[in-house]
C-alpha atoms as a PDB file:
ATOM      1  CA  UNK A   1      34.034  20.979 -45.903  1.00  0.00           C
ATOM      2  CA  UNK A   2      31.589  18.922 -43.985  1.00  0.00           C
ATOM      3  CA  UNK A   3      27.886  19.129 -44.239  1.00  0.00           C
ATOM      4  CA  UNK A   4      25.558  17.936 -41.029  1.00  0.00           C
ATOM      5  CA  UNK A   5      22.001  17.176 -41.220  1.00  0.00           C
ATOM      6  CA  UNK A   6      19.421  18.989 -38.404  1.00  0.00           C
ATOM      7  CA  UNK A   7      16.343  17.481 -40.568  1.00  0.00           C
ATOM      8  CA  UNK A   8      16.881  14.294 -38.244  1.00  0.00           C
ATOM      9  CA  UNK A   9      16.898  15.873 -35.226  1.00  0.00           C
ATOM     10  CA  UNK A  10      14.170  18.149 -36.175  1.00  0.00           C
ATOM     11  CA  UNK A  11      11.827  16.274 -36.853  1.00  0.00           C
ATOM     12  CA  UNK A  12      12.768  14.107 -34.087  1.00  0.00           C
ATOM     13  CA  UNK A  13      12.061  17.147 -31.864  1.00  0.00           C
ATOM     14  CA  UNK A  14       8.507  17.481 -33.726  1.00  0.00           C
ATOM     15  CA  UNK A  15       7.629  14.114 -33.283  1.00  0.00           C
ATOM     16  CA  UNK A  16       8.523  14.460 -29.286  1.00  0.00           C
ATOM     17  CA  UNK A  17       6.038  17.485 -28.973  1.00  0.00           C
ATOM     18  CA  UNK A  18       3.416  16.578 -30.995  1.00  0.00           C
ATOM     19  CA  UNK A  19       3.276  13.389 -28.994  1.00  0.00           C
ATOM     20  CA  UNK A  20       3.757  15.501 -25.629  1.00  0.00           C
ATOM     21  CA  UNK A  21       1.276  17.810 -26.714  1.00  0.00           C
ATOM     22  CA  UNK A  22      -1.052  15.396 -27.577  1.00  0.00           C
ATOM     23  CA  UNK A  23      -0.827  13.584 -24.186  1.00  0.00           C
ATOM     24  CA  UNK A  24      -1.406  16.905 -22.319  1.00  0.00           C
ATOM     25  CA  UNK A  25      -4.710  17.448 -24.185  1.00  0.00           C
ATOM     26  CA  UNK A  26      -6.167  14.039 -23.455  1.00  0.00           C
ATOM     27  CA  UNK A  27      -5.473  13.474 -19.774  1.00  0.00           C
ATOM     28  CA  UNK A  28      -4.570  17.240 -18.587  1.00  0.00           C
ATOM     29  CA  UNK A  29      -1.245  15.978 -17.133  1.00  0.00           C
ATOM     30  CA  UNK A  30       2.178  15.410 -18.479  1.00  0.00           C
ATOM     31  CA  UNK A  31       2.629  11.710 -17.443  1.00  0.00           C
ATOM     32  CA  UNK A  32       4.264   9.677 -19.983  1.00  0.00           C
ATOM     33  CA  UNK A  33       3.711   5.929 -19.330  1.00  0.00           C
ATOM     34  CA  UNK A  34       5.555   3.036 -21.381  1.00  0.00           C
ATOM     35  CA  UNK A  35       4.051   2.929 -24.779  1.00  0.00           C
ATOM     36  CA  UNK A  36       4.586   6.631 -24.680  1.00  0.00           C
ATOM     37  CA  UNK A  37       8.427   5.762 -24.626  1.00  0.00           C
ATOM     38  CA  UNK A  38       8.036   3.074 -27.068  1.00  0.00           C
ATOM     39  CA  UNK A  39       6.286   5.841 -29.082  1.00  0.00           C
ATOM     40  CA  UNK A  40       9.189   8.320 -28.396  1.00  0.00           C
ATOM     41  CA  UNK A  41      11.830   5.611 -29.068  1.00  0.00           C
ATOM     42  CA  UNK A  42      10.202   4.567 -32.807  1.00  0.00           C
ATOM     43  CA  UNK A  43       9.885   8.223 -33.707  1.00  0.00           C
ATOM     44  CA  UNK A  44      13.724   8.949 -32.454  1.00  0.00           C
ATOM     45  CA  UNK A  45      14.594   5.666 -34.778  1.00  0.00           C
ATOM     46  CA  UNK A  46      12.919   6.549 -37.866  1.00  0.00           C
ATOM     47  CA  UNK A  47      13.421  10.056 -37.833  1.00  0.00           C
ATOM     48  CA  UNK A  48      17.699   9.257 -37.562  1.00  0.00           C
ATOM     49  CA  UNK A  49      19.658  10.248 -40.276  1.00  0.00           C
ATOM     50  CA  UNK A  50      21.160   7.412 -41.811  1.00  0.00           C
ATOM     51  CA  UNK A  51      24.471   8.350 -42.656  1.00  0.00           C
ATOM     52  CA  UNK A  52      24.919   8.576 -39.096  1.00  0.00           C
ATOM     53  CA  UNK A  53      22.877   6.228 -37.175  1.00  0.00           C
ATOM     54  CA  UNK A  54      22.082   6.865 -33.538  1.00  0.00           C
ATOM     55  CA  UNK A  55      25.074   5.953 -31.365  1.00  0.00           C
ATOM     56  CA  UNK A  56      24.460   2.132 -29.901  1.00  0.00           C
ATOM     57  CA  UNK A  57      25.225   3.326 -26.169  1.00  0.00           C
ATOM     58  CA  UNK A  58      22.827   5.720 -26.567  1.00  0.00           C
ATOM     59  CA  UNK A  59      20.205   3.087 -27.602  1.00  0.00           C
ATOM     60  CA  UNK A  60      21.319   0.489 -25.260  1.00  0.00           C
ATOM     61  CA  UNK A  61      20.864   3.350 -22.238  1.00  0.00           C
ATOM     62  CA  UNK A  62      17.488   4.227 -23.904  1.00  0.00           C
ATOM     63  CA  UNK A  63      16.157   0.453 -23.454  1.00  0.00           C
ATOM     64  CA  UNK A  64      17.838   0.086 -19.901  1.00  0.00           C
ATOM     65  CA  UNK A  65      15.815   3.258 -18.914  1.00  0.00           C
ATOM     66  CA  UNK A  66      12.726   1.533 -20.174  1.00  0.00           C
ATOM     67  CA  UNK A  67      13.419  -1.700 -18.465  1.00  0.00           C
ATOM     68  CA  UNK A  68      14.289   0.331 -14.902  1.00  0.00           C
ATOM     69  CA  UNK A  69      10.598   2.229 -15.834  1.00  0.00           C
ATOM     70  CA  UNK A  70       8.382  -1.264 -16.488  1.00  0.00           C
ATOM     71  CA  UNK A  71      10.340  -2.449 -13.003  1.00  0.00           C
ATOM     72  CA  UNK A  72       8.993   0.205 -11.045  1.00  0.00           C
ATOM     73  CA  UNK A  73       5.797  -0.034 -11.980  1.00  0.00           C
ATOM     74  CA  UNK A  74       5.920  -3.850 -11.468  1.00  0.00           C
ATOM     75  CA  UNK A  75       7.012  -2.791  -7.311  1.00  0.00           C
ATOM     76  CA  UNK A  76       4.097  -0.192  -7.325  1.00  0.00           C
ATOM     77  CA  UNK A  77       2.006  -2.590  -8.405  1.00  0.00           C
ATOM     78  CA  UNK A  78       2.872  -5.301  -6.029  1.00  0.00           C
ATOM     79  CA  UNK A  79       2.822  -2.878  -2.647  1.00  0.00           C
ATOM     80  CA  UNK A  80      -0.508  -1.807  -3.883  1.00  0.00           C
ATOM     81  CA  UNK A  81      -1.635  -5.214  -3.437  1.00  0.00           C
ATOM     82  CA  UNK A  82       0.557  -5.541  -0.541  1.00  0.00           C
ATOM     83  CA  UNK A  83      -1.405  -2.357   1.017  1.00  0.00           C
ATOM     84  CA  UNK A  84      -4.988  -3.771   0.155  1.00  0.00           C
ATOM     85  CA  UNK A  85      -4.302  -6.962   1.958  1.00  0.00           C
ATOM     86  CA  UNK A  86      -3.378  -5.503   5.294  1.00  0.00           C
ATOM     87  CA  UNK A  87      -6.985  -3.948   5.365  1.00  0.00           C
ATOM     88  CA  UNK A  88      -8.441  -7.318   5.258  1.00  0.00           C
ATOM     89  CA  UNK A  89     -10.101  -7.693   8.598  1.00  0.00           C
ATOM     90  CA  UNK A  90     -10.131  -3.923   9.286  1.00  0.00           C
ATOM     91  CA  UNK A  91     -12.807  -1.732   9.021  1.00  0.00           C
ATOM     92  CA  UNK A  92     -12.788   0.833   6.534  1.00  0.00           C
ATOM     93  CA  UNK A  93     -14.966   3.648   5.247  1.00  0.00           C
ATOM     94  CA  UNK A  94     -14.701   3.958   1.303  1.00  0.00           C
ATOM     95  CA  UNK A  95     -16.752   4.628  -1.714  1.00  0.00           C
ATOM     96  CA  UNK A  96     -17.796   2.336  -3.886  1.00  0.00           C
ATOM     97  CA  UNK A  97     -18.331   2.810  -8.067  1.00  0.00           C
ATOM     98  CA  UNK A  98     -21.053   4.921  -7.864  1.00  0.00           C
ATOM     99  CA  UNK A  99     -19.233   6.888  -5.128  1.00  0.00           C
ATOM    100  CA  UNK A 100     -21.642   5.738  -2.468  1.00  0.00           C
ATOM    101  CA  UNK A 101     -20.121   5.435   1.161  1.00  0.00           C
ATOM    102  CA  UNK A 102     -19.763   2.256   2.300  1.00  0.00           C
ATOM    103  CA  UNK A 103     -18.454   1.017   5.724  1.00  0.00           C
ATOM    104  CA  UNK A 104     -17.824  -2.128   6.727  1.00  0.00           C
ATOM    105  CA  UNK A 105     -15.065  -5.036   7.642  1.00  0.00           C
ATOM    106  CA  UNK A 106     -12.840  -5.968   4.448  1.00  0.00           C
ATOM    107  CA  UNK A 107     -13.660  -9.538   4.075  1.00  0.00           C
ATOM    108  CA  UNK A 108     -11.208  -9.818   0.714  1.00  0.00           C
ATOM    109  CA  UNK A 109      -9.089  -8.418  -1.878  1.00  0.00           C
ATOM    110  CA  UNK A 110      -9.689  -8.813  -5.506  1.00  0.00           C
ATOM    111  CA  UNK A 111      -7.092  -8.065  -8.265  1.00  0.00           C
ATOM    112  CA  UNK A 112      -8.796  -6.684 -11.844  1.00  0.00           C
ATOM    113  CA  UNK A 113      -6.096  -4.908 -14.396  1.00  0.00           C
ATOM    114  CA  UNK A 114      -3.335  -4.474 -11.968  1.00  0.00           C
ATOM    115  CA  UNK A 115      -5.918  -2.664  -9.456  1.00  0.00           C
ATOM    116  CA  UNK A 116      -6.361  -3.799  -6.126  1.00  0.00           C
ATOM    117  CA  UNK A 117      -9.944  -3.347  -4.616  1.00  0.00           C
ATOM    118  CA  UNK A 118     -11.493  -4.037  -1.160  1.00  0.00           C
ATOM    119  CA  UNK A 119     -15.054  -6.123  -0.632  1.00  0.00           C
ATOM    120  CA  UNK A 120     -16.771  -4.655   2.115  1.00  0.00           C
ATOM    121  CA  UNK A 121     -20.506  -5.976   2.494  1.00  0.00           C
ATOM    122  CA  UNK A 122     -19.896  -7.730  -0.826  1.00  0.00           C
ATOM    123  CA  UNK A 123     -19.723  -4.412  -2.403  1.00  0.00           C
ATOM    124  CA  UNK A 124     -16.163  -4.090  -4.440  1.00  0.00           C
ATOM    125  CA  UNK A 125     -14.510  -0.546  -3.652  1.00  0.00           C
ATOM    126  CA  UNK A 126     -11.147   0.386  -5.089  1.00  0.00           C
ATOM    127  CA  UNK A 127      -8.450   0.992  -2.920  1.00  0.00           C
ATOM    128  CA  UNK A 128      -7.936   4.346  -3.922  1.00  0.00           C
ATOM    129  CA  UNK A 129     -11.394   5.525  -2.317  1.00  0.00           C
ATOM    130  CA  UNK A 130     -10.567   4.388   0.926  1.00  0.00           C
ATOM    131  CA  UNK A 131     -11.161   7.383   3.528  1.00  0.00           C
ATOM    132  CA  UNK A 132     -10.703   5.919   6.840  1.00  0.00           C
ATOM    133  CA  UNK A 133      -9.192   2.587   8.630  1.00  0.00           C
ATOM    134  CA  UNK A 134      -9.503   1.172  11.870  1.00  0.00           C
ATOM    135  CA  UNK A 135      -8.748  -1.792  13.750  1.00  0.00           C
ATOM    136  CA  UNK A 136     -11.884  -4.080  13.907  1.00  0.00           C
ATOM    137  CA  UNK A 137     -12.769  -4.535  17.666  1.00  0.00           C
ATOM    138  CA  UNK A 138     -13.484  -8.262  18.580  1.00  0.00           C
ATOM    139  CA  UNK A 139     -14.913  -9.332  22.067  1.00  0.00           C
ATOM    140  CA  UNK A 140     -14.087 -12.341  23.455  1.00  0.00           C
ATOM    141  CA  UNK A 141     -15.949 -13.817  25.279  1.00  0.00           C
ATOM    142  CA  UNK A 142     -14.828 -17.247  27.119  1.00  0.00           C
ATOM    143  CA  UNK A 143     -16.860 -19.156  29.249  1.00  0.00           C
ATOM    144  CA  UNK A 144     -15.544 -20.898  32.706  1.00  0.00           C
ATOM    145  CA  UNK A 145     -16.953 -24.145  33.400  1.00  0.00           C
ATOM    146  CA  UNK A 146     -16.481 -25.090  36.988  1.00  0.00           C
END
């Protein structure tokens, strides 16, 4: 007769909501970033039983998952860059900090955690606030000598 554990997976399974739950109460969503899956991974390791370990695939997929997550957010990251440079030279209506409008020509893109932002009029609004774009009008005006 054979005798199988569900303690493991249990508390596996406890660990997994109490950290969901947890998330939901602080930010109102259910968006688990990648510590939350290093969180999930740890829990799922310690909480194995270890007469029968979890399978190595199994871990191997986990990690590949992970690495597949950290690259997408590496390619978001870069095309929201990508995004706030082509408004340099453009004008642009956004808000700034305080959540004050401010309109203006982007004269440059800075970079501060990951997050893009636009100066306009030397005031630094993040990209995110931006509510309208246009192409800057430029007259040019050439003189003929004769």
């Amino acid at each position: 007769m054979s005798v199988t554990s569900t303690t493991s997976t249990s508390s596996s399974n406890s660990a997994t909501l109490a950290l969901l739950n947890s998330k939901n109460g602080a930010k109102g969503d259910s968006t688990l970033d990648e510590g939350d899956f290093l969180k999930l991974l740890t829990a799922q390791l310690a909480a194995q039983d270890p007469l029968n370990p979890m399978d190595d695939t199994a871990f191997v997929s986990q990690m590949a998952t992970f690495s597949q997550l950290t690259q997408m957010q590496n390619i978001g990251n870069d095309m929201s860059v990508m995004t706030a440079s082509n408004y340099i030279g453009k004008t642009v209506i956004a808000e700034d900090s305080s959540g004050k409008k401010v309109t203006g020509v982007v004269s440059s893109v800075t970079i501060s955690d990951n997050e893009p932002s636009l100066v306009i009029n030397d005031t630094t609004c993040a990209l995110d606030t931006v509510t309208s774009v246009s192409t800057t009008s430029t007259s040019s005006s050439s003189t003929a000598t004769e």
